[in-house]
Protein backbone atom coordinates (compact mmCIF):
# COMPACT_ATOMS: atom_id res chain seq x y z
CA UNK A 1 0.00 0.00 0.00
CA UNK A 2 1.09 3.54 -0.74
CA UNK A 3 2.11 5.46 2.29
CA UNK A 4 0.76 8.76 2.65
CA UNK A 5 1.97 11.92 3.90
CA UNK A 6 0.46 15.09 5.01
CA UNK A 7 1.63 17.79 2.43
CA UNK A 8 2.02 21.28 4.43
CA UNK A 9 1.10 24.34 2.11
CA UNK A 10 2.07 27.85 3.46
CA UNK A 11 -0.09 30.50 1.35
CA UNK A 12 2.34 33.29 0.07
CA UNK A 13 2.16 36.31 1.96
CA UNK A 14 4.22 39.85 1.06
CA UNK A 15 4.41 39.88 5.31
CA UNK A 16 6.77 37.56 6.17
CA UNK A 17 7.45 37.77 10.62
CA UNK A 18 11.03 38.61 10.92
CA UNK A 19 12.15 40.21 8.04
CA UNK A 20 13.23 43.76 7.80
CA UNK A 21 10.89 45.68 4.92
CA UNK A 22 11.32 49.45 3.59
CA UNK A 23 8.94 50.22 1.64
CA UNK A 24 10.58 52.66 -1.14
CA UNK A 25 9.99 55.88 -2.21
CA UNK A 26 12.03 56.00 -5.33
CA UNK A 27 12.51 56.98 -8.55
CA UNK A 28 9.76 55.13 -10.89
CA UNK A 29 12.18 54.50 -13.91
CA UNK A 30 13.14 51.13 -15.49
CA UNK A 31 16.55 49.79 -15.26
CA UNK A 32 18.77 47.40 -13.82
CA UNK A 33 20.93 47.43 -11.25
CA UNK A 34 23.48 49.88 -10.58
CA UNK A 35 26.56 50.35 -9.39
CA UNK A 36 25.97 53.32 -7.19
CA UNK A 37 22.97 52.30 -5.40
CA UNK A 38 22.52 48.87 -5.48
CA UNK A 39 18.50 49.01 -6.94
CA UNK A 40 16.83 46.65 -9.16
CA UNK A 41 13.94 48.43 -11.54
CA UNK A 42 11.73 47.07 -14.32
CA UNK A 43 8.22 47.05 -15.10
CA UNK A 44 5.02 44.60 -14.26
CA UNK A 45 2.75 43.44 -16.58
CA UNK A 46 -0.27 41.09 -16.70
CA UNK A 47 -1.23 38.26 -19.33
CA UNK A 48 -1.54 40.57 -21.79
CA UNK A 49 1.34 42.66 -22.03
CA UNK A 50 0.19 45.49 -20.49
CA UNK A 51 1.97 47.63 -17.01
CA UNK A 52 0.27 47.05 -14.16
CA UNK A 53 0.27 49.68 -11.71
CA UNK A 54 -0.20 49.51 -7.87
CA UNK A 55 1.31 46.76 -7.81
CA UNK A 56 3.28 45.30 -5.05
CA UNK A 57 6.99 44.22 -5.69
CA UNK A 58 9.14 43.09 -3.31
CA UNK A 59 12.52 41.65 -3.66
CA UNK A 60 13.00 38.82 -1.25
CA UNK A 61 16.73 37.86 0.02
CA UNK A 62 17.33 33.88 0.73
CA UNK A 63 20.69 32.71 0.85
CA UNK A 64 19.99 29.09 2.79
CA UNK A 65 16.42 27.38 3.90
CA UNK A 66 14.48 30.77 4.34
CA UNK A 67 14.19 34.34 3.77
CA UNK A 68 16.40 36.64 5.21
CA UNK A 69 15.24 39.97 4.44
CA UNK A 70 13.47 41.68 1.83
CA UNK A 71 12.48 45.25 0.29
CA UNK A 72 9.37 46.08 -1.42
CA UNK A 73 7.67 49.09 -3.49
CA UNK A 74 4.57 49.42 -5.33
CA UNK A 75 4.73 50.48 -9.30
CA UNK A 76 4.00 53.98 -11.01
CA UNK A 77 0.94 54.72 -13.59
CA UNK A 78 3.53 53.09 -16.05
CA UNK A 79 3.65 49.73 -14.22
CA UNK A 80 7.11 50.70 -13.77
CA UNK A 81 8.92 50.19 -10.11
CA UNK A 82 12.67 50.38 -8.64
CA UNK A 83 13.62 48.65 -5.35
CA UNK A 84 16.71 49.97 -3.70
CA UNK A 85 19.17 47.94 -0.85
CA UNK A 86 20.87 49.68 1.70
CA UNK A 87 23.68 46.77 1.41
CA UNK A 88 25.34 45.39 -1.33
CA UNK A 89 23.56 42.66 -3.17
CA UNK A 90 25.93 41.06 -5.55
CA UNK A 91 26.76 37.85 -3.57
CA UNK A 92 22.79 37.37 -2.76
CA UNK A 93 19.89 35.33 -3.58
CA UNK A 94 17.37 37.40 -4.83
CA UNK A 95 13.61 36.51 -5.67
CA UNK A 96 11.69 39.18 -7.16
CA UNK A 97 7.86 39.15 -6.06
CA UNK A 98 5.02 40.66 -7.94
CA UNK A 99 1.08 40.90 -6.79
CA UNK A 100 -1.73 42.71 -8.25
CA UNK A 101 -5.29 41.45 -7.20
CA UNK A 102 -5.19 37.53 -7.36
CA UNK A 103 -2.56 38.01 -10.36
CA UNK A 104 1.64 37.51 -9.17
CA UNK A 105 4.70 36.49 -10.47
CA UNK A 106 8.00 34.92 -8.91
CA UNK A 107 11.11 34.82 -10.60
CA UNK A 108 15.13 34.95 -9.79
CA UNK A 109 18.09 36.05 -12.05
CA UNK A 110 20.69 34.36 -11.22
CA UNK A 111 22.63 35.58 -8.38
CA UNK A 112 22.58 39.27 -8.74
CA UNK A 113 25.10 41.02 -10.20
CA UNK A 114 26.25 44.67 -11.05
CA UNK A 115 25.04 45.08 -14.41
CA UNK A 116 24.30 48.25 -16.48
CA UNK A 117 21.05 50.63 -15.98
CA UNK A 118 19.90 50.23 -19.35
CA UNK A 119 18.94 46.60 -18.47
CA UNK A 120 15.11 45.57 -16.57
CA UNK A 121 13.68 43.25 -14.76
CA UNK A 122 10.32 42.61 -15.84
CA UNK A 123 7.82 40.62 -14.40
CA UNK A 124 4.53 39.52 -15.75
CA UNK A 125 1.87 38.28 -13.31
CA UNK A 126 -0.62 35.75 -13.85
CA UNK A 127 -3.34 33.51 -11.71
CA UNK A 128 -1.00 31.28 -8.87
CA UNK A 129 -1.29 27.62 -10.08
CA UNK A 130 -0.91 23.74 -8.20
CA UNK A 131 2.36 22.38 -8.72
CA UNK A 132 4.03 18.75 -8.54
CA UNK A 133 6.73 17.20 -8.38
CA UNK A 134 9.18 14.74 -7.94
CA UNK A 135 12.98 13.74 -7.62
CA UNK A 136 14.33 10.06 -7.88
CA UNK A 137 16.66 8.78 -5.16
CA UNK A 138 15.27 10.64 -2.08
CA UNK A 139 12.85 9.77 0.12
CA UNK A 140 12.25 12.49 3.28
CA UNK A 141 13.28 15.94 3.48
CA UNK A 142 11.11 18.86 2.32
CA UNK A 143 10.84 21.28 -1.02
CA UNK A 144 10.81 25.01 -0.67
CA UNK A 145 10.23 27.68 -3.29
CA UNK A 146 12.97 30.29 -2.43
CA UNK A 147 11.67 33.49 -1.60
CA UNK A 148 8.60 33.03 -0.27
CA UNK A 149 7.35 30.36 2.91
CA UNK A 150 5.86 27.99 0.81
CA UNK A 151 7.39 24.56 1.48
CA UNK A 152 6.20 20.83 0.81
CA UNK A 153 7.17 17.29 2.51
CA UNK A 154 8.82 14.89 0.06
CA UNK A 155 7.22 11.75 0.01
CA UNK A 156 8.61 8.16 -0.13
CA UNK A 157 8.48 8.00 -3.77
CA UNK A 158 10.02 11.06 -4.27
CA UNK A 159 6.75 13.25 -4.89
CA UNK A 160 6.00 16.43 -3.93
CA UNK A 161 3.44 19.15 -4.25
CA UNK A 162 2.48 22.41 -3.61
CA UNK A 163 -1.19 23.66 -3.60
CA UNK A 164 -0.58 27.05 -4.51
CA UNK A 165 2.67 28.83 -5.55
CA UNK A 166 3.22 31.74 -7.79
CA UNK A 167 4.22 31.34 -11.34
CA UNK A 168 7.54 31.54 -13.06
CA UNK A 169 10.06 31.03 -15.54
CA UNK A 170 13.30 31.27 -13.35
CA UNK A 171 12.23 29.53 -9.92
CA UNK A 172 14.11 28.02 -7.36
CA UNK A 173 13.58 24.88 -5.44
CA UNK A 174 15.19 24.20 -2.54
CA UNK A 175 15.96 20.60 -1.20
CA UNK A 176 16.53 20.56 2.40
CA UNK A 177 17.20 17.46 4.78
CA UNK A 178 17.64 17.55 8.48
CA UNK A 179 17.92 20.97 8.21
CA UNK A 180 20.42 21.67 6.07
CA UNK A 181 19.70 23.18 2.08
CA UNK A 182 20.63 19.96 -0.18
CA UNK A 183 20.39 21.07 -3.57
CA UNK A 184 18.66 24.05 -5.44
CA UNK A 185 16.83 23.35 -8.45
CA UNK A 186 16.37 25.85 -11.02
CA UNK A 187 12.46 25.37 -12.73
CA UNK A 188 10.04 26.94 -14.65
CA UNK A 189 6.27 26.65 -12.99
CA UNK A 190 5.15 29.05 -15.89
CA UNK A 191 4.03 26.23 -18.43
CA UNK A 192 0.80 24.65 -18.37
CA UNK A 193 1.89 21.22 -17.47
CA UNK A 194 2.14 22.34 -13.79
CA UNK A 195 4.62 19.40 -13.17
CA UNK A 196 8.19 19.58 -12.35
CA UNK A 197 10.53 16.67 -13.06
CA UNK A 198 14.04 17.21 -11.00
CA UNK A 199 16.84 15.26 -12.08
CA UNK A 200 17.70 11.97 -9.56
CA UNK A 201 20.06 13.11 -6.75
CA UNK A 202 23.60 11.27 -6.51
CA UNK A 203 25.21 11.10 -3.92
CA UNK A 204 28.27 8.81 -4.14
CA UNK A 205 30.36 8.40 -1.35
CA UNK A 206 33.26 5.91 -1.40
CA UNK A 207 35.06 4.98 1.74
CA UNK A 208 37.79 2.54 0.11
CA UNK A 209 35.92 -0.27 2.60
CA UNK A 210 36.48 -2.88 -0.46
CA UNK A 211 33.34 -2.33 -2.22
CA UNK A 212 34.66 -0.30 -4.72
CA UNK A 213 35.05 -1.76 -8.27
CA UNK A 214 39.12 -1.64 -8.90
CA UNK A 215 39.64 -2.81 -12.48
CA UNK A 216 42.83 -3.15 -14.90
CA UNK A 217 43.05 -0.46 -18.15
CA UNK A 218 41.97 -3.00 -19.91
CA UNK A 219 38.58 -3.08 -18.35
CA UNK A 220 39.37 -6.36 -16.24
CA UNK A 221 38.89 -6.26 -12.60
CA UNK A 222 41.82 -6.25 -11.17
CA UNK A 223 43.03 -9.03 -8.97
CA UNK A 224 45.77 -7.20 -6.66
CA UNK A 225 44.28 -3.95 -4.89
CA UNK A 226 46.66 -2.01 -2.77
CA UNK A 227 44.74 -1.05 0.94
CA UNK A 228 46.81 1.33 2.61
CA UNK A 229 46.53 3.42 5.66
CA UNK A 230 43.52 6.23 4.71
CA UNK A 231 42.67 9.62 6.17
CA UNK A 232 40.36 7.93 8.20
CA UNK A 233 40.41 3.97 7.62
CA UNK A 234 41.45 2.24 4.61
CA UNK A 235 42.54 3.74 1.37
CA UNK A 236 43.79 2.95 -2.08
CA UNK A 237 47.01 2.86 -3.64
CA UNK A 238 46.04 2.45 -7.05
CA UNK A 239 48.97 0.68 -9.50
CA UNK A 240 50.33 1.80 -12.50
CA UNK A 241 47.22 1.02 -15.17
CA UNK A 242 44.67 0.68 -12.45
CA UNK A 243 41.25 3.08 -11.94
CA UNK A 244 38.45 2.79 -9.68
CA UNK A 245 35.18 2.45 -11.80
CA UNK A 246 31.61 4.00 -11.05
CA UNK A 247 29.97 2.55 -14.37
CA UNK A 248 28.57 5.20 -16.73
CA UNK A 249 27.03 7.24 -13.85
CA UNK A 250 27.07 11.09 -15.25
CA UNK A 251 27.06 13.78 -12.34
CA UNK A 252 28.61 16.56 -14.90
CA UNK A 253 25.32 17.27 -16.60
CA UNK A 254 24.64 20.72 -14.48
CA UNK A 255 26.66 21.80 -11.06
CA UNK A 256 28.15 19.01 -9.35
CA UNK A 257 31.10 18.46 -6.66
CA UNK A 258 33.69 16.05 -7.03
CA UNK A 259 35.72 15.57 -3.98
CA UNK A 260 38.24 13.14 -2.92
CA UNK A 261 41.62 12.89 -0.18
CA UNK A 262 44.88 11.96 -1.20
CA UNK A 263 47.93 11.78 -0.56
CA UNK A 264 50.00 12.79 -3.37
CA UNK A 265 53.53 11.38 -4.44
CA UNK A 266 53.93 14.22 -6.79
CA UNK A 267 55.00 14.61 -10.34
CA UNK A 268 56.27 11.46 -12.01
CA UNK A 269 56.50 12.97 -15.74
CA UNK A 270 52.81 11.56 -16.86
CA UNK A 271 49.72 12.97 -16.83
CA UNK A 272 47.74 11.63 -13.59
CA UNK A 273 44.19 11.02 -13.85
CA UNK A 274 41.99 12.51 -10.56
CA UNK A 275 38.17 11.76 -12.66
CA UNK A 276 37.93 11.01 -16.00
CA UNK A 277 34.62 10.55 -17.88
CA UNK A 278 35.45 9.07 -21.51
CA UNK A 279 35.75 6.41 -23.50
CA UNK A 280 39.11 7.38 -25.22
CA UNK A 281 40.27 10.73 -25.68
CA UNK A 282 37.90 12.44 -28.88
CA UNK A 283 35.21 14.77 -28.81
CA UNK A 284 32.60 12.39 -29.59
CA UNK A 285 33.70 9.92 -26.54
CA UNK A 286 35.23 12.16 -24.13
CA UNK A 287 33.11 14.35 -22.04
CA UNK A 288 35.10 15.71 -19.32
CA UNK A 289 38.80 15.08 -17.44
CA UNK A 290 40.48 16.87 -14.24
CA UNK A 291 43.71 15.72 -13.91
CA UNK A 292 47.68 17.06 -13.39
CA UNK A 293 48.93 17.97 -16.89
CA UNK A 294 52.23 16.72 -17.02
CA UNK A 295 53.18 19.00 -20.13
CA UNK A 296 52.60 22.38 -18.36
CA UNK A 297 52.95 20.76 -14.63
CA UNK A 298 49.37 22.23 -13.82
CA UNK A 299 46.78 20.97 -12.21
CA UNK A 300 43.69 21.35 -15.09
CA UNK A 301 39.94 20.70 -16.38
CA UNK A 302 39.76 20.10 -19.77
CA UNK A 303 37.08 18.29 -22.05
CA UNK A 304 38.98 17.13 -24.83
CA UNK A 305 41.49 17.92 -27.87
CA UNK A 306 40.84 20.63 -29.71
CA UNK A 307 37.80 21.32 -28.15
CA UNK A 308 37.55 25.10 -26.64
CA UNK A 309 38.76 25.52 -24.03
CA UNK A 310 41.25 23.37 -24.61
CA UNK A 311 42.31 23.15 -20.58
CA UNK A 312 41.45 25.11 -17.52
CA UNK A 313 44.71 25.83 -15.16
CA UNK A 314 43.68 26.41 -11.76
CA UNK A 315 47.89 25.96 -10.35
CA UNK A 316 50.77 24.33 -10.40
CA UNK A 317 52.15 21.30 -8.09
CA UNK A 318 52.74 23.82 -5.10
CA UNK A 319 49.00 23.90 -4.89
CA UNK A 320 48.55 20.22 -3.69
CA UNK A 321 51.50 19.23 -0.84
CA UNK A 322 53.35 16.19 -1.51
CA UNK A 323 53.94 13.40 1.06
CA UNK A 324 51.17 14.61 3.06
CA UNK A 325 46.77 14.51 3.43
CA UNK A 326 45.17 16.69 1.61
CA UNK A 327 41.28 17.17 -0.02
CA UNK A 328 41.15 18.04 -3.72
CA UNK A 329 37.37 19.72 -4.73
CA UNK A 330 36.26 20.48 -7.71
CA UNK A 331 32.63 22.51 -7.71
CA UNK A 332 31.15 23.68 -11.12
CA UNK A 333 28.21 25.66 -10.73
CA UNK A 334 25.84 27.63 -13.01
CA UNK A 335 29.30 26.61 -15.29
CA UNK A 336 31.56 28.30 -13.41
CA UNK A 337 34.15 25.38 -12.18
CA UNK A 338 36.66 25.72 -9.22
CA UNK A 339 39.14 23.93 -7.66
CA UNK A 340 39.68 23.95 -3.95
CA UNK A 341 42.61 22.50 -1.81
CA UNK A 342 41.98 21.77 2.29
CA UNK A 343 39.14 23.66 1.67
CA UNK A 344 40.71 26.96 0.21
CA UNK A 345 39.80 27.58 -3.62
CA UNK A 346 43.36 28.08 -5.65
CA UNK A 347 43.41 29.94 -8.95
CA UNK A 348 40.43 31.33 -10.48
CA UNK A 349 36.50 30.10 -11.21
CA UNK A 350 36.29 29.52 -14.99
CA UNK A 351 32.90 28.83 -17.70
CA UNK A 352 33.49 25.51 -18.59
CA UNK A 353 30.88 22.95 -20.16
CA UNK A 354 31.43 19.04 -20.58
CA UNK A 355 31.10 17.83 -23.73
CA UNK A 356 27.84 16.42 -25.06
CA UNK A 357 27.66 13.21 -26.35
CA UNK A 358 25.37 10.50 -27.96
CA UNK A 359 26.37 7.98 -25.64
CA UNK A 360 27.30 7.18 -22.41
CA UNK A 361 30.90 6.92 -21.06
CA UNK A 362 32.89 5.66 -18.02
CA UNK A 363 33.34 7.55 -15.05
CA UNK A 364 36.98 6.53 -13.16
CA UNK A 365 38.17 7.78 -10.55
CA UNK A 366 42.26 7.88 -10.37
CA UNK A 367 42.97 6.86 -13.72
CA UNK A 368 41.66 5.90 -17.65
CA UNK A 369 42.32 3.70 -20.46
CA UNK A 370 45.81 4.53 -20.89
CA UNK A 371 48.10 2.14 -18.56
CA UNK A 372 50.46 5.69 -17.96
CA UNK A 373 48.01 7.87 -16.48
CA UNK A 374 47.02 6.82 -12.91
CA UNK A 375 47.18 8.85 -10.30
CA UNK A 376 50.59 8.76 -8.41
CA UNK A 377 49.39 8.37 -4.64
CA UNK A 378 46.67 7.27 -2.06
CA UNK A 379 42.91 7.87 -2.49
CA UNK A 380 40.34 7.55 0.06
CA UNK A 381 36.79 9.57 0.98
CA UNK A 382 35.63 9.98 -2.52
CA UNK A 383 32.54 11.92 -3.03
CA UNK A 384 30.13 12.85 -5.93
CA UNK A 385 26.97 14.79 -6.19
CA UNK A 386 25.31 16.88 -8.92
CA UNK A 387 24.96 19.33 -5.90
CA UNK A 388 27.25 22.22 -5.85
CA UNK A 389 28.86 22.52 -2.43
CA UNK A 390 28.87 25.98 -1.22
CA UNK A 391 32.81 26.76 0.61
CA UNK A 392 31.22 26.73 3.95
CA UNK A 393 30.19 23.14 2.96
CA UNK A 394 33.50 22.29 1.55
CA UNK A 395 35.54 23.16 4.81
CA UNK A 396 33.32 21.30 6.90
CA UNK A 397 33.90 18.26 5.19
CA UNK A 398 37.60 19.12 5.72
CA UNK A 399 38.10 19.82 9.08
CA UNK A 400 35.61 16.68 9.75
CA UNK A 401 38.14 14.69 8.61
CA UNK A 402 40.88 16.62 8.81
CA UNK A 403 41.54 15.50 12.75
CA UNK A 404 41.44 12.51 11.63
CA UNK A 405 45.65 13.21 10.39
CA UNK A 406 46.50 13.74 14.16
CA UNK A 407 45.31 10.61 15.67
């Protein structure tokens, strides 16, 4: 039999208890955001194209599992509005919020950035609708709209649904378990369908307990594994044409973290293999590689030859210590990919997108098809997800381990 669960629907209110809301008296022009006063302007229309005046607009700011604060306006006899901070925005979550009548509108930019004046943020509002949902591969937790206090209990199955939430093209759902935000999902509740269909949440963890699949470059499992001392139990000291292999499972299709502790030997003149996800090295089987260029002597993301960009340099071997623990990340979200070290990023976030191919291809961790490439030094605590960690996140999972070197 099914098991059932109570689904809680909070109604959207523009009064939200705690939060600190100026209601603004300024200038009714359109623009964007600007570098002076940090103000967001556009205009609010309704099915039809038309402005909407009196409206209410308020731009809600949520940076983890609720709203922080918010600042809200009404619109001119042009429909048009501006909504100024008295703090800097740019590294915020912002939801913009639109009600006229029974008609509103939700919708978020991106994270917001300093842009030019010329650009607006329109919003067009329309009748609040039902909406479902459902992501494979979790079972509890709730689902949150950002910006607003509508949330709705996950059930067993995955499902999910919300009674009444505004429409939108840009919204964000927010997974949260045990407290904690999960995952954000970026969706559009604008279309008629009214459903929502998430992408399946991995979460791979590897502890180097034996159950990982070890296998040969020539795809045969291999018969002698190396179990050294680990960060915190057993690890991995992979042999020279060895890989540890997770099947054709594909976390690189939007943000993901790949995270993993070694301890590194160092340069050995080869290229060294941290994840690759390919068949062979070609743009139609190769979809994405981070690994220790032996050529340049960096440490790099790259997708494949000649493919643009050809590799992404983040720094050289001073960036990982040799001889000793460490935790190499690698977070790409919204396409921007970073590299982090003990929890620190080292050189700069760059746009980068995997290759997309007709067909699926390996994912190994610590080494590929060619006998050469394996990574020169111990691996244990690997972990994927097509989450992107924020670098609170990453640290944690550092120093939770990281006292693990001292005992």
């Amino acid at each position: 039999m099914k098991k059932c669960y109570p689904i809680w629907i909070y109604f959207l209110t523009l009064s939200v208890a705690g939060l600190l809301c100026a209601c603004g008296n300024e200038k009714e022009t359109a623009g964007g955001i600007t570098d002076i006063d940090h103000s967001i302007a556009g205009k609010i229309l309704d099915v039809a194209g038309n402005p909407v005046s009196r409206a209410r607009v308020v731009a809600y700011i949520d940076n983890s599992i609720a709203v922080e604060d918010s600042v809200s306006t009404v619109t001119d006899e042009s429909g048009n509005y501006r909504l100024t901070f008295d703090r800097d925005v740019t590294a915020d979550t912002v939801m913009l919020y639109a009600e006229y009548d029974s008609l509103c509108a939700l919708e978020n930019f991106g994270t917001i950035e300093k842009v030019e004046g010329s650009k607006s943020f329109d919003l067009q509002v329309s009748p609040r609708k039902s909406v479902t949902g459902n992501i494979q591969g979790v079972t509890s937790g709730y689902m949150r709209i950002k910006g607003t206090p509508l949330s709705a209990k996950i059930a067993e199955d995955g499902s999910f649904e919300f009674g009444v939430a505004p429409a939108g093209n840009h919204v964000l759902l927010q997974l949260v378990q045990d407290s904690l935000a999960v995952a954000v999902y970026k969706v559009s509740t604008a279309d008629s369908s009214r459903n929502v269909v998430l992408p399946p949440l991995i979460q791979v963890h590897l502890q180097m307990d034996g159950l990982e699949a070890v296998y040969e470059n020539d795809s045969t499992l291999a018969q002698d594994v190396d179990y050294v001392e680990g960060i915190s139990g057993k690890a991995v000291a992979l042999k020279p044409g060895q890989f540890i292999d997770l099947g054709t499972l594909d976390p690189t299709g939007g943000d993901f973290t790949i995270s993993l502790w070694t301890k590194w030997n160092g340069p050995n003149g080869q290229h060294q293999i941290l994840v690759s996800q390919r068949a062979y090295w070609s743009d139609s089987t190769s979809r994405f590689q981070w690994h220790f260029e032996s050529n340049g002597g960096m440490f790099t993301v790259m997708k494949s030859q000649p493919a643009v960009p050809e590799a992404i340099a983040f720094g050289d071997s001073s960036a990982v210590p040799i001889g000793e623990w460490c935790q190499l990340t690698l977070v790409s979200k919204d396409h921007l990919v970073s590299m982090y070290v003990d929890g620190k990023q080292v050189g700069e976030s760059s746009y980068f997108i995997p290759n997309s191919l007709d067909r699926a291809v390996p994912l190994r961790i610590g080494g590929n098809e060619i006998s050469t490439e394996t990574w020169n030094g111990i691996i244990d605590e690997v972990r994927i997800e097509n989450i992107a960690r924020d670098p609170n996140t990453i640290q944690t999972h550092f120093y939770n381990l990281e006292k693990f070197k001292t005992l």
